[in-house]
Protein backbone atom coordinates (compact mmCIF):
# COMPACT_ATOMS: atom_id res chain seq x y z
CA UNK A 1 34.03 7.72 -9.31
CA UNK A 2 31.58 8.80 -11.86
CA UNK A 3 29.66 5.45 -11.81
CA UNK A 4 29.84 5.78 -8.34
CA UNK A 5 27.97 8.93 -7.88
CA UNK A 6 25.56 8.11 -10.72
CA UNK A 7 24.43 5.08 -8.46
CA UNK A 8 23.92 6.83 -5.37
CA UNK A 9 21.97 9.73 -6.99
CA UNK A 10 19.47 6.54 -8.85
CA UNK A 11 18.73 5.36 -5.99
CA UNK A 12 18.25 8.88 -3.71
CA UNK A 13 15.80 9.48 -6.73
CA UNK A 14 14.29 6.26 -6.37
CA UNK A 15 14.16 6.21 -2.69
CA UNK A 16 12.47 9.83 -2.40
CA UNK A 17 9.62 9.16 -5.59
CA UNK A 18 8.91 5.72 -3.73
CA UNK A 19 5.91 6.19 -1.44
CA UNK A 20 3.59 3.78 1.12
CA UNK A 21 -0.36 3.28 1.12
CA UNK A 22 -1.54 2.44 4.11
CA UNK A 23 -4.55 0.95 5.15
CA UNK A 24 -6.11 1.66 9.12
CA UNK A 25 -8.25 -0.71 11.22
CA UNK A 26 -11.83 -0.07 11.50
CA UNK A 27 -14.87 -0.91 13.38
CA UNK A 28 -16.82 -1.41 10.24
CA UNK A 29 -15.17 -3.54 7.73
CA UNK A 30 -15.39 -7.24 7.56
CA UNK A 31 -12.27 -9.60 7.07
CA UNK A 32 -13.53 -10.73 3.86
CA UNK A 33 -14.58 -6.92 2.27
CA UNK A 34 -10.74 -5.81 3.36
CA UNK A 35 -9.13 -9.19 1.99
CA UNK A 36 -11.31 -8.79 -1.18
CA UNK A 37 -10.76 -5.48 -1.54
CA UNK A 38 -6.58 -5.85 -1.84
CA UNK A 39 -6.87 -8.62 -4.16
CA UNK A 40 -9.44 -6.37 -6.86
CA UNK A 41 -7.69 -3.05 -6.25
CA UNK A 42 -4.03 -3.55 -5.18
CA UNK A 43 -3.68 -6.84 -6.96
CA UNK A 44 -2.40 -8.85 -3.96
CA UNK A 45 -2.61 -12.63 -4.21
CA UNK A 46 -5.13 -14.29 -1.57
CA UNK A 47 -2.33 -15.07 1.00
CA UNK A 48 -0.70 -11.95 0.56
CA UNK A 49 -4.12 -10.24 1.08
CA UNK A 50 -4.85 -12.34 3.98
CA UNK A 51 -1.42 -11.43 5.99
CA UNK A 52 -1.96 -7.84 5.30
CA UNK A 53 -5.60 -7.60 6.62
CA UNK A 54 -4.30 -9.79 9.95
CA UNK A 55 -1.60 -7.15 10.22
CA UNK A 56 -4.34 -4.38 9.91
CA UNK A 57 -6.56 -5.57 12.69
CA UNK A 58 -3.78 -6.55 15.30
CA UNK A 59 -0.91 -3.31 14.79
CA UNK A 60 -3.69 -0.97 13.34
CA UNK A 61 -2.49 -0.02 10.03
CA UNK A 62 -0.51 -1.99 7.29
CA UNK A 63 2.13 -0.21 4.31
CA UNK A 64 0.07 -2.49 1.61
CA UNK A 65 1.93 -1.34 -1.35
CA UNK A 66 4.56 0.81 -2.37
CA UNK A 67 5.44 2.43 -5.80
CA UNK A 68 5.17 5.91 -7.14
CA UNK A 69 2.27 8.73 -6.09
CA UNK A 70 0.32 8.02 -9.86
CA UNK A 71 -0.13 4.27 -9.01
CA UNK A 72 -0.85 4.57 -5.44
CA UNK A 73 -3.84 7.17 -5.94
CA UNK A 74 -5.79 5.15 -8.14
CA UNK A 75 -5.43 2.07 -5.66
CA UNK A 76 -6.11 4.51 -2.93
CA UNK A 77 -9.34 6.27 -4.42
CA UNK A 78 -10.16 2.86 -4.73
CA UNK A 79 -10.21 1.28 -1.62
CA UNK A 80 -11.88 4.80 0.08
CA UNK A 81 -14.61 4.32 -2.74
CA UNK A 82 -15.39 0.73 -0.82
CA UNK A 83 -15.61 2.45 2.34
CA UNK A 84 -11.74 1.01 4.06
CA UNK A 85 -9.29 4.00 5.31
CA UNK A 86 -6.25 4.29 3.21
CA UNK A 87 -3.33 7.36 2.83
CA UNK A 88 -0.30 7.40 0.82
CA UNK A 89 2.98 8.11 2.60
């Protein structure tokens, strides 16, 4: 029972700290300035960067990355500072 609970409360804890950025479609940005920008600042790979930019232009927004508020705010500040829309969820 105790291992039990212990389990369930790792991964409420790791469910709630876990958090989304998200990046929103534009009018501005090119293809390549949104793919290069997730490869330098998130640290996708090319394909990975590629999929996520598609999904970004057809659905209007793509989760991009998840991991904990700290990490996501510098890759957030980061893509705002090259001009692309970005929140953490």
């Amino acid at each position: 029972m105790e291992t039990e609970t212990l389990v369930e409360e790792q991964v409420v804890e790791k469910l709630v700290d876990e958090r989304n950025l998200i990046v929103f479609n534009d009018d501005v940005n090119t293809f390549d300035h949104v793919i290069e920008s997730l490869i330098k600042v998130c640290k996708h790979d090319p394909i990975q960067a590629e999929q996520c930019t598609h999904i970004i232009h057809y659905k209007g927004k793509c989760d991009v990355k998840s991991g904990h508020y700290e990490a996501l705010q510098v890759m957030c500040t980061g893509l705002l500072d090259r001009g692309i829309s970005a929140e953490i969820h």
